[in-house]
Protein backbone atom coordinates (compact mmCIF):
# COMPACT_ATOMS: atom_id res chain seq x y z
CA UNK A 1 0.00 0.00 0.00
CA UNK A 2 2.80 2.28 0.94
CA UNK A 3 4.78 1.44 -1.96
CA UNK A 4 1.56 2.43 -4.56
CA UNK A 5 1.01 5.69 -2.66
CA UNK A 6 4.86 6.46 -3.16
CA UNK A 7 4.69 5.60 -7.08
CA UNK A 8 0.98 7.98 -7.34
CA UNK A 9 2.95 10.60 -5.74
CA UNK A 10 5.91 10.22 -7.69
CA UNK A 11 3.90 10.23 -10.98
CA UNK A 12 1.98 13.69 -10.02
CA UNK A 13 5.13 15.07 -9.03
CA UNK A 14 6.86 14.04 -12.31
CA UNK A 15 3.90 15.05 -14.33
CA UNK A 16 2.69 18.37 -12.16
CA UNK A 17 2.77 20.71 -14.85
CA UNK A 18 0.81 18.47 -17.76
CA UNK A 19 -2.45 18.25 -14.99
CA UNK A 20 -2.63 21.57 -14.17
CA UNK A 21 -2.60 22.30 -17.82
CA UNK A 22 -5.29 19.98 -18.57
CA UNK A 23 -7.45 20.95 -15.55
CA UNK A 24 -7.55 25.08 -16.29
CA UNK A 25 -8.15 23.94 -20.12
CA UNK A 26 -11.02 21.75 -19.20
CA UNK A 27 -12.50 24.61 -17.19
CA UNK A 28 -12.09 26.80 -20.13
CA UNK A 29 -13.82 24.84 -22.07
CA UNK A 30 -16.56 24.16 -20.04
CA UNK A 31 -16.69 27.62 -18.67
CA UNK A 32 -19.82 28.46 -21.04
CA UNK A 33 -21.49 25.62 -19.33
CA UNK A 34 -20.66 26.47 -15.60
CA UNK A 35 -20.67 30.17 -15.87
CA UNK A 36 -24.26 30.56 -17.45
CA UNK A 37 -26.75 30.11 -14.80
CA UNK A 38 -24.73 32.93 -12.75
CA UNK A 39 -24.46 35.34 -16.08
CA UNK A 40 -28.57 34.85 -17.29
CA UNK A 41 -29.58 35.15 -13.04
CA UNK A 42 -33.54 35.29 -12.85
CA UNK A 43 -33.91 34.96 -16.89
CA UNK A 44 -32.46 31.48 -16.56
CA UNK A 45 -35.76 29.11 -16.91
CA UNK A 46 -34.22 25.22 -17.51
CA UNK A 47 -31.61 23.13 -17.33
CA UNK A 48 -28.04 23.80 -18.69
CA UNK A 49 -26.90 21.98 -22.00
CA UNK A 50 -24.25 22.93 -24.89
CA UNK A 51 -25.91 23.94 -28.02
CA UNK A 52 -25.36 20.89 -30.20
CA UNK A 53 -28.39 20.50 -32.29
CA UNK A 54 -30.94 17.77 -31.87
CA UNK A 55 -28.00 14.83 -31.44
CA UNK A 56 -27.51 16.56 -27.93
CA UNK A 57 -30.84 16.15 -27.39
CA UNK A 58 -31.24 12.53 -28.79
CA UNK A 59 -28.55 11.64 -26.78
CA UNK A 60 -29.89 13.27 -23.52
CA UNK A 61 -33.21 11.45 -24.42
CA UNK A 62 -30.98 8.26 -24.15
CA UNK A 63 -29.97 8.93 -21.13
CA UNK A 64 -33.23 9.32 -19.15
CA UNK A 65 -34.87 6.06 -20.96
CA UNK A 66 -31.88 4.32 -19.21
CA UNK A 67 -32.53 5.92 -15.97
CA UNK A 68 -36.06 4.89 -16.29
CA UNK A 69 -35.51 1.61 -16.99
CA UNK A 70 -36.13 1.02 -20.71
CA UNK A 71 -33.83 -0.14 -23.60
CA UNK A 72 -33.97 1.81 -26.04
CA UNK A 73 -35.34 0.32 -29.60
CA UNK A 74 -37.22 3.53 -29.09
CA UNK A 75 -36.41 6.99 -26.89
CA UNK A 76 -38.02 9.16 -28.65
CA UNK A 77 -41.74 7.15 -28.86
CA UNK A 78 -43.61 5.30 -26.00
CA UNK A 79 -44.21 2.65 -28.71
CA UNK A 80 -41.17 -0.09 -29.12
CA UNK A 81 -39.23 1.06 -26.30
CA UNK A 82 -38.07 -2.55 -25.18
CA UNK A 83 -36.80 -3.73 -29.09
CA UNK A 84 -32.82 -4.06 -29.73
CA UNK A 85 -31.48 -0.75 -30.06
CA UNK A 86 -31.20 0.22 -33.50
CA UNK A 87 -27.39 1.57 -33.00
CA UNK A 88 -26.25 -1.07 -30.60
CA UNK A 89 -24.47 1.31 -28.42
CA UNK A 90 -24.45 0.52 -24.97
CA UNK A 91 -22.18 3.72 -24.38
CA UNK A 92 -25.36 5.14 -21.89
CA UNK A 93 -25.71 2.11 -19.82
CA UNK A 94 -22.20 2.09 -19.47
CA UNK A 95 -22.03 5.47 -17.87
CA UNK A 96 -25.41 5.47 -15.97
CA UNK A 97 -24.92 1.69 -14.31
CA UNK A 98 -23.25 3.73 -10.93
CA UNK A 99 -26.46 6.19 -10.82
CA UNK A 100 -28.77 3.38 -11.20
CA UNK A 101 -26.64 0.92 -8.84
CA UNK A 102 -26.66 3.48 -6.22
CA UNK A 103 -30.43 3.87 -6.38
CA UNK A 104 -30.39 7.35 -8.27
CA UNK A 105 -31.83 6.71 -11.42
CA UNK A 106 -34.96 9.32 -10.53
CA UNK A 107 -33.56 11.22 -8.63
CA UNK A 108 -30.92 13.07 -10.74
CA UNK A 109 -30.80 15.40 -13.86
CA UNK A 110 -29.28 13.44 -16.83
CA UNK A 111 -28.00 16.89 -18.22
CA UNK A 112 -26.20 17.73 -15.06
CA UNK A 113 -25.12 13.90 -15.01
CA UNK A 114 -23.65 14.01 -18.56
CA UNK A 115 -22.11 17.17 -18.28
CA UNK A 116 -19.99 16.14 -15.05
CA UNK A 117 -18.94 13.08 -17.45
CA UNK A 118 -18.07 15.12 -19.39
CA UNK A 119 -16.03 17.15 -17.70
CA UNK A 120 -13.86 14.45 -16.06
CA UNK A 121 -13.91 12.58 -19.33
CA UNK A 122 -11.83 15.89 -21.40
CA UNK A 123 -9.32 16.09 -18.11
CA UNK A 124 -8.47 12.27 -18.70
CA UNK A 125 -8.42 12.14 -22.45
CA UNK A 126 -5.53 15.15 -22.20
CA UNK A 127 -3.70 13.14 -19.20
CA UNK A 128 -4.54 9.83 -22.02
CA UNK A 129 -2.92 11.58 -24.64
CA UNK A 130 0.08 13.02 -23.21
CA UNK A 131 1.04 9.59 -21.76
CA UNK A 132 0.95 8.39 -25.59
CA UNK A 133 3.14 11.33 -26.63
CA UNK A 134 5.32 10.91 -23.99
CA UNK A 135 5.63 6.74 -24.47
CA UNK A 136 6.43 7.89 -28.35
CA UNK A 137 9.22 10.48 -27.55
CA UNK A 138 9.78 10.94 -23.67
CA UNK A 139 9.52 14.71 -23.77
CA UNK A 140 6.98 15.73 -21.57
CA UNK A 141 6.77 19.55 -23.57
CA UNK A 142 5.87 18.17 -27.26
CA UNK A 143 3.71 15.24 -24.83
CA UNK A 144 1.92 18.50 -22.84
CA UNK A 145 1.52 20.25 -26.53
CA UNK A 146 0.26 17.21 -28.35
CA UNK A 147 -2.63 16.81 -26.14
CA UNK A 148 -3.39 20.27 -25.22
CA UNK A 149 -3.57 20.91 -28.61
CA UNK A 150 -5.58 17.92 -29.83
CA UNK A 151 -8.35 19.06 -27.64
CA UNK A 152 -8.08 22.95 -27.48
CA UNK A 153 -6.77 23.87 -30.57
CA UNK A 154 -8.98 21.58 -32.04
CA UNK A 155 -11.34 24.28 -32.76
CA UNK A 156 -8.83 26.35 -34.98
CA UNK A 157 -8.81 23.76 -37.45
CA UNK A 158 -12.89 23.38 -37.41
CA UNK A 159 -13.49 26.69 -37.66
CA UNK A 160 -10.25 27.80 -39.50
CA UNK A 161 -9.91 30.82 -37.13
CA UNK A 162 -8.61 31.59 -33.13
CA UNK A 163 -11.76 32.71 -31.96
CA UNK A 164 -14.89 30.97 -32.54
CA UNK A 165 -18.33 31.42 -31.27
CA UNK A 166 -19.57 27.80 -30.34
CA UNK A 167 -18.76 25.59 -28.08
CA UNK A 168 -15.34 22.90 -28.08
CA UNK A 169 -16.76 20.01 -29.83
CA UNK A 170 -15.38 17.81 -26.60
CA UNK A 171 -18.19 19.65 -24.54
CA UNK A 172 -20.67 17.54 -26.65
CA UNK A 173 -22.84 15.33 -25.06
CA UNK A 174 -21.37 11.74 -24.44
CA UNK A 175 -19.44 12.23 -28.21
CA UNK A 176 -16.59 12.17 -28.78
CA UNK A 177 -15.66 11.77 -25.45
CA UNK A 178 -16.39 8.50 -24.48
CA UNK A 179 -15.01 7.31 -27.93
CA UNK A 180 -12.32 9.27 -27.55
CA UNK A 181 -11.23 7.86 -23.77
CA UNK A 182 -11.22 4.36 -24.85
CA UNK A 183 -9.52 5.16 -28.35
CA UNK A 184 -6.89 7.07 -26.41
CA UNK A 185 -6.80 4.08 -24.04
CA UNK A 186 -6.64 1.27 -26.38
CA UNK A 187 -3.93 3.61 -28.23
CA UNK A 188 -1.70 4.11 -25.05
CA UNK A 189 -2.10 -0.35 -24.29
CA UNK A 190 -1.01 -0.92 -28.31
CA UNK A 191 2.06 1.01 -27.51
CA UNK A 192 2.98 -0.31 -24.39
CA UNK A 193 2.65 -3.83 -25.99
CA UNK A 194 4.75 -2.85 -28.62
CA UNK A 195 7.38 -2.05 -26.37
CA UNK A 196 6.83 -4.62 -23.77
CA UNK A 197 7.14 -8.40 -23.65
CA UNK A 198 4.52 -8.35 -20.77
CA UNK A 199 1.05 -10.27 -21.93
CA UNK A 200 -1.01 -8.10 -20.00
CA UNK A 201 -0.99 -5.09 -22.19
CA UNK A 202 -1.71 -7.45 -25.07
CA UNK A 203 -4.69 -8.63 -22.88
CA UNK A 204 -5.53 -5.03 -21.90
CA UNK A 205 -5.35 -3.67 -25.45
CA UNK A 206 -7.52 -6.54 -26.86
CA UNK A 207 -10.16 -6.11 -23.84
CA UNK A 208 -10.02 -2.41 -24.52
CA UNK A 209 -10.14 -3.05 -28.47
CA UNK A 210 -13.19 -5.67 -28.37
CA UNK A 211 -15.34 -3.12 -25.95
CA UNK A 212 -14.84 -0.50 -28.36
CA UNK A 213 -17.79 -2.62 -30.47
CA UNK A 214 -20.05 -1.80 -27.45
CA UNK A 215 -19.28 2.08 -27.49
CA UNK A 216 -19.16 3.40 -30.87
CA UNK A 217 -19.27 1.93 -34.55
CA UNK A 218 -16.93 4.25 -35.92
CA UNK A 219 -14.18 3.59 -33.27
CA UNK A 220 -14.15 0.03 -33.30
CA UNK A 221 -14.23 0.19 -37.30
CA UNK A 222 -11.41 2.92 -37.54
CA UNK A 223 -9.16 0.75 -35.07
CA UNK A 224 -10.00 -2.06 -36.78
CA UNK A 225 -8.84 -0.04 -40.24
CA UNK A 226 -5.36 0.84 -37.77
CA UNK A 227 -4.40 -2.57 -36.70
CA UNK A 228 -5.06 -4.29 -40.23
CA UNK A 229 -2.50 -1.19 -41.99
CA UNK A 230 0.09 -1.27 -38.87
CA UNK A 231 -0.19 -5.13 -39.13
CA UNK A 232 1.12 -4.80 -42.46
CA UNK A 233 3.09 -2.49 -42.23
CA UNK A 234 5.33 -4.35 -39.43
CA UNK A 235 5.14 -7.36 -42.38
CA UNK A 236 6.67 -5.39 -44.75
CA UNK A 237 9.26 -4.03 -42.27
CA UNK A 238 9.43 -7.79 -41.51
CA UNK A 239 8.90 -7.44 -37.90
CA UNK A 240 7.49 -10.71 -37.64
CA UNK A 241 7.09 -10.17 -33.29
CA UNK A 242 5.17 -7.08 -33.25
CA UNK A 243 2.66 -8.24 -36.31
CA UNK A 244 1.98 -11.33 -34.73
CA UNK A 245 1.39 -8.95 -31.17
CA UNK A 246 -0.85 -6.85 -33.50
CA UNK A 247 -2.52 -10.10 -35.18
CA UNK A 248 -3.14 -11.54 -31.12
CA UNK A 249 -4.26 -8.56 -30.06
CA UNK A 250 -6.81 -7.75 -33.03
CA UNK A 251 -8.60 -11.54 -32.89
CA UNK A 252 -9.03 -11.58 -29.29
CA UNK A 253 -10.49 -7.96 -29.57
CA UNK A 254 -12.73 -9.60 -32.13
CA UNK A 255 -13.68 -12.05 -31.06
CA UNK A 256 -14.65 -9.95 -27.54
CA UNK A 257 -16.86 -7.98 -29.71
CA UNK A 258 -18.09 -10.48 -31.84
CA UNK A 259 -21.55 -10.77 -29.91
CA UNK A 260 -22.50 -6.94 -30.99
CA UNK A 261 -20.69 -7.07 -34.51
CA UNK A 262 -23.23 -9.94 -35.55
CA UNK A 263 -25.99 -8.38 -33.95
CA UNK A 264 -25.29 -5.43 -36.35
CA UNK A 265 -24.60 -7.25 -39.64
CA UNK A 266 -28.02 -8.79 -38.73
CA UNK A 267 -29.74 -5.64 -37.91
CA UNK A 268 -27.92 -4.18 -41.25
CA UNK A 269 -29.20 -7.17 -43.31
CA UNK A 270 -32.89 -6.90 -42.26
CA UNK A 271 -35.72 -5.46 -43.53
CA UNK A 272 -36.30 -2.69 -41.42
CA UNK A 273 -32.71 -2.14 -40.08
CA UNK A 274 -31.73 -1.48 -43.77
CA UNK A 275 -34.21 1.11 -43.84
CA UNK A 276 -33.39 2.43 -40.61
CA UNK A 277 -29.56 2.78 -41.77
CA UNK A 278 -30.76 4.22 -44.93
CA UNK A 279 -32.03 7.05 -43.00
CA UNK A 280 -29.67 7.48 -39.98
CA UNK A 281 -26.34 7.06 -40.51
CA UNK A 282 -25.67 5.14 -44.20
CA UNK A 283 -25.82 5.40 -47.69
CA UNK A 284 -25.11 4.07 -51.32
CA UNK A 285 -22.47 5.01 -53.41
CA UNK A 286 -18.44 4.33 -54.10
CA UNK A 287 -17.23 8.63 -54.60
CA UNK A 288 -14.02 9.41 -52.94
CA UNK A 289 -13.36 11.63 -50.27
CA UNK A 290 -10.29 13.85 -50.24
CA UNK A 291 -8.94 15.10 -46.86
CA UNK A 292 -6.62 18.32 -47.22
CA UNK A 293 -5.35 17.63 -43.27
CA UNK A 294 -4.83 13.98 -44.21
CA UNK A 295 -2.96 14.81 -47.40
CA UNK A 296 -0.88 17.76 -45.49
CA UNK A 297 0.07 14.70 -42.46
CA UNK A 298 1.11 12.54 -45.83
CA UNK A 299 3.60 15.02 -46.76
CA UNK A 300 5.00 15.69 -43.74
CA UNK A 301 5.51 11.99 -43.20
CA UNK A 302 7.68 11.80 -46.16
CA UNK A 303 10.02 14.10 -44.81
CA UNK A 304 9.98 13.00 -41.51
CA UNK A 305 10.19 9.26 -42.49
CA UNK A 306 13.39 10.65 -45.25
CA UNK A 307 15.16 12.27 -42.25
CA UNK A 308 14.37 10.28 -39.79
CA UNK A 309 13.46 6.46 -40.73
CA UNK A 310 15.29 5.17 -38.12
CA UNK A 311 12.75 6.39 -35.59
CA UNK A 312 11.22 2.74 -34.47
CA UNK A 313 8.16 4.41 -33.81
CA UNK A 314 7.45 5.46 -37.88
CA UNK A 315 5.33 2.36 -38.87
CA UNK A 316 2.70 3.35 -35.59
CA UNK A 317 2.75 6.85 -37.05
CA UNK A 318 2.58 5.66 -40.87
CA UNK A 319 -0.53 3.18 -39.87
CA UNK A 320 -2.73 5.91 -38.32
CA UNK A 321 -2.17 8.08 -40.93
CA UNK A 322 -3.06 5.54 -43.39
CA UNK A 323 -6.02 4.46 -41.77
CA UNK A 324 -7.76 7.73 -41.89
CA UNK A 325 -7.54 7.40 -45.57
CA UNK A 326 -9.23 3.71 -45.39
CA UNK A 327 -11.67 4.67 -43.45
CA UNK A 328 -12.62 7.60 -45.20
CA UNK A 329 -12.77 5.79 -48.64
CA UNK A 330 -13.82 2.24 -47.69
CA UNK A 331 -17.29 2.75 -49.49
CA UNK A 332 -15.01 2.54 -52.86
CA UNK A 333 -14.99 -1.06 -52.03
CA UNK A 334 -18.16 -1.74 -49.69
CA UNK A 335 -20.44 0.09 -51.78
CA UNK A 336 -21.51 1.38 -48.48
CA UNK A 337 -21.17 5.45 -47.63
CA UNK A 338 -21.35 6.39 -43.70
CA UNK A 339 -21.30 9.59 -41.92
CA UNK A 340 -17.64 9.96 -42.44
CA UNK A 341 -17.61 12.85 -40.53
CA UNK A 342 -17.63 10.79 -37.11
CA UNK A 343 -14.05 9.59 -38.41
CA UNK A 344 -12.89 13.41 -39.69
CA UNK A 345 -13.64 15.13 -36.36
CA UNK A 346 -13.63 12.33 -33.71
CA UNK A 347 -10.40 10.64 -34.76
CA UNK A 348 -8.73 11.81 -37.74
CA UNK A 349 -8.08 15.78 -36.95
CA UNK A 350 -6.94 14.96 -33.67
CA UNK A 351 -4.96 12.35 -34.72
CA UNK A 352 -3.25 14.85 -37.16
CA UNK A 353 -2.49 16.80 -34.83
CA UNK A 354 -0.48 14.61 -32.24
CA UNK A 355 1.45 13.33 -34.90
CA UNK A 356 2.10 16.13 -36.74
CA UNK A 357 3.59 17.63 -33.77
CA UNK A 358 5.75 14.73 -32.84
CA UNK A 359 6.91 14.64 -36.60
CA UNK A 360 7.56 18.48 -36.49
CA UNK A 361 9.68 17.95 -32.92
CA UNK A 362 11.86 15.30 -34.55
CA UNK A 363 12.33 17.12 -37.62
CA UNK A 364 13.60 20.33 -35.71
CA UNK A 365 17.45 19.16 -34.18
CA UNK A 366 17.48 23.16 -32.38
CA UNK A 367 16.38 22.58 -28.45
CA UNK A 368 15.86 26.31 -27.83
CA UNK A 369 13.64 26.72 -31.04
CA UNK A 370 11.67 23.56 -29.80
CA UNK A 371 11.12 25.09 -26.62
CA UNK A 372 10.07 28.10 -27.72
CA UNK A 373 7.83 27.14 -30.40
CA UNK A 374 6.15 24.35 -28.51
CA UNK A 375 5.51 26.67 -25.27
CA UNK A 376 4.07 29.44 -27.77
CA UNK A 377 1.41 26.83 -29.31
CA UNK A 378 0.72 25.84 -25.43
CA UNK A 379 -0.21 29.22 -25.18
CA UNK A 380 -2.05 30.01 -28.63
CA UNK A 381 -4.10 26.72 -27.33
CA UNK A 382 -5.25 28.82 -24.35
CA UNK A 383 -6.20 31.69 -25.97
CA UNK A 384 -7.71 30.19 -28.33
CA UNK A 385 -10.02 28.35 -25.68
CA UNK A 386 -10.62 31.18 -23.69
CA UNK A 387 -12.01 33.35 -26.80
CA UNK A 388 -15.04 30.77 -26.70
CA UNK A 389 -18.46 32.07 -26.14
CA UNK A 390 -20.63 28.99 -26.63
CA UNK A 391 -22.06 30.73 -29.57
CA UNK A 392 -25.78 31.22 -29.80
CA UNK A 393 -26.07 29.12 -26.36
CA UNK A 394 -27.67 31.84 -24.75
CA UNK A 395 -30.72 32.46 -26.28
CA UNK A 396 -31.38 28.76 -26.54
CA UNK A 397 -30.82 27.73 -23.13
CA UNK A 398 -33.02 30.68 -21.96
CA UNK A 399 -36.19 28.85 -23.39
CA UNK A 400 -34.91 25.33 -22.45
CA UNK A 401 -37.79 24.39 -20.92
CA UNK A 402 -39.30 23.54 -24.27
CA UNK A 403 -36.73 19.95 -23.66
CA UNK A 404 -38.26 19.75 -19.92
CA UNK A 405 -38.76 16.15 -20.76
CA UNK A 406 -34.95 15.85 -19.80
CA UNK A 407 -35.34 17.19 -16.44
CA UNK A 408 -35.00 14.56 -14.05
């Protein structure tokens, strides 16, 4: 016991700085959310959600037919509530099983639930990220700018600009965040078993890997797209260990999932669930999709991978790239177009911008302009954050009470 306490205390003390940083971001970027009841005063009339459009409020609507009690073949209509949900996410049972275990379920506000998820889930997707960053190159700056940036200066790349007038797309309701914490997970276990001989982190990262199928298609289906191009990539390398650790981890993961991945074909491959993904989330059609941030990572990976191929972490770096290509384009083969835009914003920007920073700090050999540069996109990050406003979140959260159903 005294020996774990020591190691805690030696890991915040080594790492002081990067959650400090990630705490006053998170507060930033939640500071629309916390700091409106107090602006609005008397005027304020319901309860206190980000203004994401009606997928907030789908998703909020999930939440309270958990807390009730239901599945959820149907939130949104009293008829059907108890058939297989129609996305076979099981992302809000996962987070609401403590509320309802503890006896809560009517007792508490699923806004004010989610949004306190929320807020611990961007804190320990920076603290994820920045232990990936640092595994890659052991330089806690470039790790602290990585994932500062990845989060926070997300937003300049959305909305091509340092101020914006919405809200940080991580202060979304349940997504990308809870996609993004086991992505960031499962990314930090690959590496370790990489670099490790230990089984566990295989086991880990195949657990973590196969319960990605019960949280969100698109993650499950863009690692998937990640371990089959770093599998053979490490074949072509002919690193024959780490693609059969890659080929282990990958089945078990599989085969983990396997129960909800047939339960989807199924659903896909039935009357009404073809209709249903007709109208929700898929189309037909093979049409490329070009992505100018994907194509800019490309080139920089040349150079990088000219001047520095004897980096043992390049075929990692070269198989995330790559997969945001497949998984933007895999309709040329399926036939099949999704909402690719789940994979653009929730993985692939951020993505691009964690390695694009660890390419740009091994490409520049001059410490002092490292320092500098790094520490001054720290700090655009936090300006950046703080010019948020939340956008038109004002007006709309004054006549909440038209979404009273969410009130607990």
């Amino acid at each position: 016991m005294k020996d774990t306490i020591y190691k805690i205390k030696s890991i915040i003390k080594d790492h002081f700085w990067i959650i400090i940083l990630a705490f006053l971001l998170t507060i930033l970027i939640f500071a629309p959310l916390i700091a409106f009841p107090y602006v609005i005063g008397k005027d304020y009339q319901g309860i206190n959600e980000n203004a994401f459009g009606t997928d907030a409020h789908f998703y909020l609507t999930r939440g309270k037919e958990v807390l009730e009690g239901h599945n959820l073949g149907s939130p949104l209509l009293r008829e059907g509530k108890n058939e297989p949900d129609a996305i076979r996410s099981y992302s809000d049972q996962i987070l609401l099983a403590p509320i309802k275990l503890l006896g809560l379920g009517q007792k508490v506000n699923i806004t004010t639930v989610y949004n306190i998820y929320n807020f611990i889930g961007v804190f320990l997707i920076i603290l994820l990220i920045y232990y990936f960053v640092w595994q890659l190159s052991g330089s806690k700056l470039l790790s602290a700018a990585a994932a500062l940036s990845a989060i926070g200066g997300y937003s300049m790349i959305y909305y091509k600009t340092i101020f914006y007038d919405n809200f940080n797309v991580y202060a979304r309701v349940i997504y990308p965040f809870i996609s993004s914490f086991f992505l960031f997970l499962y990314f930090n276990l690959l590496l370790k078993s990489l670099k490790s001989a230990e089984l566990k982190y295989k086991i880990f990262a195949a657990l973590t890997f196969g319960l990605l199928f019960y949280i969100y298609f698109y993650a499950w289906s863009f690692v998937l797209a990640l371990n089959a191009c770093l599998f053979l990539i490490l074949l072509f390398k002919k690193d024959f260990f780490s693609a059969k650790k890659v080929l282990l981890i990958s089945s078990v993961g599989l085969a983990f999932g396997a129960y909800n991945l047939i339960g989807l074909v199924a659903s896909l491959y039935s009357g009404v669930g073809e209709q249903a993904a007709y109208f929700l989330w898929m189309s037909s059609g093979r049409g490329p999709i070009f992505s100018k941030i994907g194509f800019i990572t490309l080139i920089l990976f040349a150079l990088y991978f000219y001047k520095r191929r004897d980096d043992e972490n390049w075929p990692l770096i070269f198989a995330i790239i790559l997969s945001g290509w497949v998984t933007l384009n895999q309709q040329i083969i399926t036939g099949r177009m999704l909402q690719y835009g789940h994979y653009y914003f929730y993985f692939i920007v951020p993505l691009a911008i964690i390695i694009s920073l660890y390419m740009a700090w091994r490409l520049f050999n001059r410490e002092n302009l490292r320092k500098y540069l790094f520490i001054f996109i720290i700090a655009v990050v936090f300006i950046n954050t703080a010019g948020n406003s939340g956008g038109d979140f004002d007006i709309r959260r004054k006549f909440v009470f038209i979404y009273d159903t969410y009130a607990a």
